[in-house]
N, C-alpha and C. Protein backbone atom coordinates (compact mmCIF):
# COMPACT_ATOMS: atom_id res chain seq x y z
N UNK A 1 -17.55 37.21 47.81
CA UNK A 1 -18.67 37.98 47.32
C UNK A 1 -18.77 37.78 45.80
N UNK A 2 -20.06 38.21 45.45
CA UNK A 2 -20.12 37.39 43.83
C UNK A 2 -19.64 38.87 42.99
N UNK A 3 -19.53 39.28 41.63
CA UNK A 3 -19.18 40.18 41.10
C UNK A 3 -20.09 41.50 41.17
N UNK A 4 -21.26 41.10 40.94
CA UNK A 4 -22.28 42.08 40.90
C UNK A 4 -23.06 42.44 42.16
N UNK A 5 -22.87 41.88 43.48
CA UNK A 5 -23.96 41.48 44.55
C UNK A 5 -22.73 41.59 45.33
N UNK A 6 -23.28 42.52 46.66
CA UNK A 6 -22.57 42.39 47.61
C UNK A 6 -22.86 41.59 48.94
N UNK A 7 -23.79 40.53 48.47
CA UNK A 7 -23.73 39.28 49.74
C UNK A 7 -22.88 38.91 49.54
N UNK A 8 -22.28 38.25 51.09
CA UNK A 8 -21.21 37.01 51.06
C UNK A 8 -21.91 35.75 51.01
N UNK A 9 -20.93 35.08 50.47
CA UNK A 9 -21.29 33.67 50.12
C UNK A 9 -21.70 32.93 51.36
N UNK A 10 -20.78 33.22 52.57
CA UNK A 10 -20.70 32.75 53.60
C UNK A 10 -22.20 32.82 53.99
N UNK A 11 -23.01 31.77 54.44
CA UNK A 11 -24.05 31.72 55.06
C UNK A 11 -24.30 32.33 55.51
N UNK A 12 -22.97 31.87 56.91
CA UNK A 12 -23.08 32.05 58.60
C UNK A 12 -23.19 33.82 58.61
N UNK A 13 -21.96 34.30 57.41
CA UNK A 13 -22.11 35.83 57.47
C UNK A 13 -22.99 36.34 56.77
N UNK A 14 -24.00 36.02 56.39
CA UNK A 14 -24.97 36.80 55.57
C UNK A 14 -25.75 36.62 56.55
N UNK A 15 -26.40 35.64 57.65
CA UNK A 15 -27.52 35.45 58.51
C UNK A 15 -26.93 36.50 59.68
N UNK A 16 -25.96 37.03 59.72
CA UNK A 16 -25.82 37.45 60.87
C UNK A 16 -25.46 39.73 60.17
N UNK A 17 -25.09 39.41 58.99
CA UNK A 17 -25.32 40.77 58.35
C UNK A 17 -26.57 41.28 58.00
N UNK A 18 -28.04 39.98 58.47
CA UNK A 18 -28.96 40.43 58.00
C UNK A 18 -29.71 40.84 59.38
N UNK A 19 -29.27 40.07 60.50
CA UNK A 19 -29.76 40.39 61.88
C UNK A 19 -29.01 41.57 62.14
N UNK A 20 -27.86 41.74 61.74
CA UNK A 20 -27.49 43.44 62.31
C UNK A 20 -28.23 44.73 61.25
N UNK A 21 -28.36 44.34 60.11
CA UNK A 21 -28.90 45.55 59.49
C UNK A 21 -30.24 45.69 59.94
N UNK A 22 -31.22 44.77 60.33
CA UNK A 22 -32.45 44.52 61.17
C UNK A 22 -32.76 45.56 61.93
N UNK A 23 -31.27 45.21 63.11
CA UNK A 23 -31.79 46.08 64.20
C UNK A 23 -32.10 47.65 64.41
N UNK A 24 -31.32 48.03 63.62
CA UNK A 24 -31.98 49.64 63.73
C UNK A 24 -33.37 50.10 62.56
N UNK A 25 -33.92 49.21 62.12
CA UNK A 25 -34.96 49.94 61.08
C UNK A 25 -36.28 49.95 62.32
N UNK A 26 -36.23 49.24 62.96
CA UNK A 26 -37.93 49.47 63.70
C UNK A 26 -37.37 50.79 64.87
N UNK A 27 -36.16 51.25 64.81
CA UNK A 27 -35.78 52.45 65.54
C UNK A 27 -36.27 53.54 65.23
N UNK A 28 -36.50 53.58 63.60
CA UNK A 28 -36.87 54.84 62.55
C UNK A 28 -37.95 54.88 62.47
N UNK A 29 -39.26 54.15 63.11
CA UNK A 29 -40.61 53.78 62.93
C UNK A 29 -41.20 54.71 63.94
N UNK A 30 -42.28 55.71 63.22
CA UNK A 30 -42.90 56.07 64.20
C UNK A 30 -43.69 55.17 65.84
N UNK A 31 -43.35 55.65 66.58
CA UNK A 31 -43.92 55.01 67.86
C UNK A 31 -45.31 54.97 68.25
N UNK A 32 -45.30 53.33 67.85
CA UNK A 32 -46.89 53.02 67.89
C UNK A 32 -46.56 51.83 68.82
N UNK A 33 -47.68 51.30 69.74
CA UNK A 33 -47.94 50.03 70.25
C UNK A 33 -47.36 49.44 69.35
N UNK A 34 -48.19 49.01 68.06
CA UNK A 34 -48.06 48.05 67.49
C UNK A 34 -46.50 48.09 66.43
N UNK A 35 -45.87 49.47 66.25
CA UNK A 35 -44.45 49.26 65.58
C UNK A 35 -43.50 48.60 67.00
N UNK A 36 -43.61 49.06 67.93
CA UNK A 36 -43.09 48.74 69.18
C UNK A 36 -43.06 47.04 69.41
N UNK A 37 -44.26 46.44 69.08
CA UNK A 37 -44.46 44.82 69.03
C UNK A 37 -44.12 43.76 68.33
N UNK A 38 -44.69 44.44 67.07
CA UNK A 38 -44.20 44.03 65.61
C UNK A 38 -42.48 44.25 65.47
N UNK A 39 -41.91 45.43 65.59
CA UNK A 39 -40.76 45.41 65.57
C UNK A 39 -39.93 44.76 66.55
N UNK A 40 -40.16 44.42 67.86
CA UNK A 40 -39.53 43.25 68.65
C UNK A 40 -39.47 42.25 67.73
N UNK A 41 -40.82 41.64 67.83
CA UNK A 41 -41.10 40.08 66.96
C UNK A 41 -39.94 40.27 65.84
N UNK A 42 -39.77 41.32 64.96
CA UNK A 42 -39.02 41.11 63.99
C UNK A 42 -37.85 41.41 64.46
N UNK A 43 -37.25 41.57 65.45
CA UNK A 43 -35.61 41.42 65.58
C UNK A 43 -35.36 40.24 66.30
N UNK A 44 -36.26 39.79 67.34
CA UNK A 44 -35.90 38.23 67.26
C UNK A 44 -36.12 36.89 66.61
N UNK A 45 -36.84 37.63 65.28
CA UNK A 45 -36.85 36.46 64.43
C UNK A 45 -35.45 36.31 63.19
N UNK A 46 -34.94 37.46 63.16
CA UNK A 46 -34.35 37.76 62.35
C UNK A 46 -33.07 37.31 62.78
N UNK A 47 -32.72 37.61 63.93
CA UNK A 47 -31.89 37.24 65.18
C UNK A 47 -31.15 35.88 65.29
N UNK A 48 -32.40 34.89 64.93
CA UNK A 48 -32.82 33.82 65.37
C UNK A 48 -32.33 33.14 64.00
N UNK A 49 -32.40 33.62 62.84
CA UNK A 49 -31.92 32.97 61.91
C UNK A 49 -30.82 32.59 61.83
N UNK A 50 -29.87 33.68 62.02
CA UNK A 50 -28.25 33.27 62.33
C UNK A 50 -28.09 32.69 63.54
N UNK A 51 -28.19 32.80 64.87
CA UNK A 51 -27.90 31.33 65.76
C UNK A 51 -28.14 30.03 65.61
N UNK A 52 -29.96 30.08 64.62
CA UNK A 52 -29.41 28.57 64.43
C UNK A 52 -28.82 28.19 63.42
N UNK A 53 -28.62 29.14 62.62
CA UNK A 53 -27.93 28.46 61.46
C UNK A 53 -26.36 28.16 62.23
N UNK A 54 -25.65 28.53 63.23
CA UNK A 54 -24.46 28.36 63.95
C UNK A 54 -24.50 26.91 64.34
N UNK A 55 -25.98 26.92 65.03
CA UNK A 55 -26.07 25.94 66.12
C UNK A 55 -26.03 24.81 64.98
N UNK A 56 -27.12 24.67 63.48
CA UNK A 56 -26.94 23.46 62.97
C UNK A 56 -25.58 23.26 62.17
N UNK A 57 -24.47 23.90 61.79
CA UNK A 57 -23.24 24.13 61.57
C UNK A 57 -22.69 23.25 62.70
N UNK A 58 -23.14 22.94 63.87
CA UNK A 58 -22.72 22.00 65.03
C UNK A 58 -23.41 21.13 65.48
N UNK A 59 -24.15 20.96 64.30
CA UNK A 59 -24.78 19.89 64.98
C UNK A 59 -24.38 18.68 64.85
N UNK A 60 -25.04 17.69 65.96
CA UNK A 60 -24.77 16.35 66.48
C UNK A 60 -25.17 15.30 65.47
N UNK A 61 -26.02 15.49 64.53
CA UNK A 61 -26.52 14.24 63.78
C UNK A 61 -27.28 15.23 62.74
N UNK A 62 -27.37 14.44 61.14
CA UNK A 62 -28.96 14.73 60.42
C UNK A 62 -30.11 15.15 61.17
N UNK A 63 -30.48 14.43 62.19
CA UNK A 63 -31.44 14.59 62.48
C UNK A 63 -31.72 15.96 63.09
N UNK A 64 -30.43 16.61 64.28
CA UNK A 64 -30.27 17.47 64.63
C UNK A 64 -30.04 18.55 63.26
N UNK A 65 -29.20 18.60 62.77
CA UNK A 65 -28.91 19.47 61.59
C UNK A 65 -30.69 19.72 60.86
N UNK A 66 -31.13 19.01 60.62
CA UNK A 66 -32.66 18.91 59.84
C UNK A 66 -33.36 20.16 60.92
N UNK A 67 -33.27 19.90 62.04
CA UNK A 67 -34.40 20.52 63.20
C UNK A 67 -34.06 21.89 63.22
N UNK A 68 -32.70 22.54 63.28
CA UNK A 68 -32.20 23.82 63.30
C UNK A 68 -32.27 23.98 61.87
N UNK A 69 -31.81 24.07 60.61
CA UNK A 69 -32.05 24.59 59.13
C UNK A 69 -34.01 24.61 59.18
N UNK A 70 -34.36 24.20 59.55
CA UNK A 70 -36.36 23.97 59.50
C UNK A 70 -36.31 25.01 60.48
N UNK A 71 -35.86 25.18 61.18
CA UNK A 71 -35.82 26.43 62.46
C UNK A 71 -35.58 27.77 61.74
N UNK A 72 -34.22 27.66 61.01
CA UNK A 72 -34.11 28.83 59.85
C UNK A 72 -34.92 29.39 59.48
N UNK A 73 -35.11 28.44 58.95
CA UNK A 73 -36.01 28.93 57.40
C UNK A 73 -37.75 29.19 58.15
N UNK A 74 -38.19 28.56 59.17
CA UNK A 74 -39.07 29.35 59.34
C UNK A 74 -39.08 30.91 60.24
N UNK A 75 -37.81 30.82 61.10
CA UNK A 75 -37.85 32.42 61.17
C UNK A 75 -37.36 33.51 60.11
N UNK A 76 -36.75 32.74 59.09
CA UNK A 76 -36.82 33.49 58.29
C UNK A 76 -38.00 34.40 57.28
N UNK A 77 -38.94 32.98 56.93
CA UNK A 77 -40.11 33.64 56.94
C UNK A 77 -41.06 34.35 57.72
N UNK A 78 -40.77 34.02 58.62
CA UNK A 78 -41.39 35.18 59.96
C UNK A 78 -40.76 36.80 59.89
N UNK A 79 -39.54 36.49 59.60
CA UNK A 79 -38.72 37.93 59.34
C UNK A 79 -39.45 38.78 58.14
N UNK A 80 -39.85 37.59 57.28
CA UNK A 80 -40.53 38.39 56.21
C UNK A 80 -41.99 39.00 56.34
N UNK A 81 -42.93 38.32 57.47
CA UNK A 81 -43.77 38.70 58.08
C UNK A 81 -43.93 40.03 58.78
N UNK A 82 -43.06 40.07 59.75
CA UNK A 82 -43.34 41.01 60.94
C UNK A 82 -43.55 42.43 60.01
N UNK A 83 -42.13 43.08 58.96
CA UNK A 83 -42.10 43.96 58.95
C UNK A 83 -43.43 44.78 57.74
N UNK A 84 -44.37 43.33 57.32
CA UNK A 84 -45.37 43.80 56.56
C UNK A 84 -46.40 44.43 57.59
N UNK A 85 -46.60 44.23 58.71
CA UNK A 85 -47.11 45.07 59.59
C UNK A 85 -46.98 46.36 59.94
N UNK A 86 -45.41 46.68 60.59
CA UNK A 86 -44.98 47.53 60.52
C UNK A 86 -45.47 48.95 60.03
N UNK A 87 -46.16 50.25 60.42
CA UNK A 87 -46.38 51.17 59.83
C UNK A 87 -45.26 52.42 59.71
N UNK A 88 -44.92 52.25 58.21
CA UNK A 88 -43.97 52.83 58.02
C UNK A 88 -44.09 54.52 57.43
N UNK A 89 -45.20 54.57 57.71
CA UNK A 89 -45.91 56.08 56.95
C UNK A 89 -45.02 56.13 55.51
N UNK A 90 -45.13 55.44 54.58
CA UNK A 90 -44.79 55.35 53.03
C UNK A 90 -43.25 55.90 52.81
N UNK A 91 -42.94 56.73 54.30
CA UNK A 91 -41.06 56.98 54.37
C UNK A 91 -39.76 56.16 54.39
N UNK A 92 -40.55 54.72 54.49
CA UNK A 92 -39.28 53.34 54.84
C UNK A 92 -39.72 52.24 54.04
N UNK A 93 -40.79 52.73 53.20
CA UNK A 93 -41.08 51.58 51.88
C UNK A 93 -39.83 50.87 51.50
N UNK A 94 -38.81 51.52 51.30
CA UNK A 94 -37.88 50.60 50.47
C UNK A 94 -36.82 50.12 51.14
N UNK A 95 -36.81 50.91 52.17
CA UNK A 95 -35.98 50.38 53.28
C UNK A 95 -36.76 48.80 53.66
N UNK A 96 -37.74 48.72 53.84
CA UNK A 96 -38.56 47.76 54.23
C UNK A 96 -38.71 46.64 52.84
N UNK A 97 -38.85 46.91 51.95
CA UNK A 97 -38.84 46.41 50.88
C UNK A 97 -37.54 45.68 50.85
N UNK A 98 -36.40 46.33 51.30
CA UNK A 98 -35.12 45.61 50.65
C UNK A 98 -34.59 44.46 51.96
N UNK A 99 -35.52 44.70 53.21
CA UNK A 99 -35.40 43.48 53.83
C UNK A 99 -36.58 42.76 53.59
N UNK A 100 -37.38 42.95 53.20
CA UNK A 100 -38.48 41.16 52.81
C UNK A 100 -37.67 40.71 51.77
N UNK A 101 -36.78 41.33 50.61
CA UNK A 101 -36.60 40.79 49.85
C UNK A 101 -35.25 39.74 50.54
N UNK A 102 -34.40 39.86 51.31
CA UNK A 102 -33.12 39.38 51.67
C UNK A 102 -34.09 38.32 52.85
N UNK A 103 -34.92 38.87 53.75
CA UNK A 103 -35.66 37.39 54.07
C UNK A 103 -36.50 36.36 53.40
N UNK A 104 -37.03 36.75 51.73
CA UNK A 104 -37.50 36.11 51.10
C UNK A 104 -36.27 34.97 50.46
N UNK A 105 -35.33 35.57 49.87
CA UNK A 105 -34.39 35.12 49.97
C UNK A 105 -33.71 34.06 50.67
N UNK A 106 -33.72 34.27 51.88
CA UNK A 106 -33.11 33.49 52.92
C UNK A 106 -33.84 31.94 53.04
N UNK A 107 -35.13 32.25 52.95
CA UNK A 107 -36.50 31.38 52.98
C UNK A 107 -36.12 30.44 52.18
N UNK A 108 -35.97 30.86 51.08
CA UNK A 108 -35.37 30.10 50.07
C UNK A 108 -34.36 29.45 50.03
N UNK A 109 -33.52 30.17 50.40
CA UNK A 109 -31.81 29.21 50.46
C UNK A 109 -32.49 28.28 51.51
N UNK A 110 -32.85 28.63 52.74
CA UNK A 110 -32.81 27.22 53.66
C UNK A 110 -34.05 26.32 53.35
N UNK A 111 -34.91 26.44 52.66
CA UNK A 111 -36.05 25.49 51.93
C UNK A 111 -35.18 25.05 50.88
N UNK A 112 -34.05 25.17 50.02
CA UNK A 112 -33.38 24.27 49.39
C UNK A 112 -32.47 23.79 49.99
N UNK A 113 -32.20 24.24 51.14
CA UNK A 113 -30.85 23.10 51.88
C UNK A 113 -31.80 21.89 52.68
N UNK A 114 -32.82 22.27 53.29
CA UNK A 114 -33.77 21.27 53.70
C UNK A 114 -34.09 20.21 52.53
N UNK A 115 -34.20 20.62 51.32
CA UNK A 115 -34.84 19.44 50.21
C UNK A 115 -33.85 18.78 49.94
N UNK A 116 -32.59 19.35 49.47
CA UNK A 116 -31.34 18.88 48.64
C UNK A 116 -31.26 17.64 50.21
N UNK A 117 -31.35 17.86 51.24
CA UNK A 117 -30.40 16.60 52.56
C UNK A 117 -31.67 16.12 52.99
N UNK A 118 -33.17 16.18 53.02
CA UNK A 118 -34.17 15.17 52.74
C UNK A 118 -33.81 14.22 51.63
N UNK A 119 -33.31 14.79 50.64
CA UNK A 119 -33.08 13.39 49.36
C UNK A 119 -32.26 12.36 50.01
């Protein structure tokens, strides 16, 4: 962990500390159709970030490794999607806020691991 920041360095454990803190915020959402929908979509996208980041950690070739990190990083941005839907009646603003920012984040790390192994 870095001095000031309590992410781990570890990828694999930050994609998978970000799919467990995930799962209970669309629990706290008033019950609407659409928190009910939206909040699925966003736990299996979020979900989805850490398996494949496992799966390309095993992967068979570049080519394979390329297909799962591009897999990442776009459910990651999807993670950052869903929960702007989400109606949070102005009570989970920052709760909500402090996960776009860790999937904005994420977006990022795997859009620079994609560029840095395209070179």
């Amino acid at each position: 962990m870095t001095k000031d920041d309590s992410r781990p360095y570890d990828l694999e454990e930050r994609t998978f500390e970000f799919a467990k803190a995930n799962r209970p915020f669309p629990k706290k959402l008033p019950r609407t159709i659409g928190n009910t929908e939206y909040g699925k979509q966003f736990i299996r996208a979020s979900g989805s970030i850490d398996a494949n980041y496992i799966e390309a950690n095993e992967s068979i070739g570049k080519k394979d490794f390329m297909m799962k990190i591009k897999t990442c990083r776009r459910e990651a941005k999807e993670s950052g999607y869903w929960p702007r839907l989400l109606d949070c009646n102005g009570e989970l603003d920052s709760a909500r806020a402090s996960l776009l920012t860790e999937a904005r984040e994420l977006t990022n790390i795997f859009g620079a691991i994609v560029r840095k192994t395209e070179r």
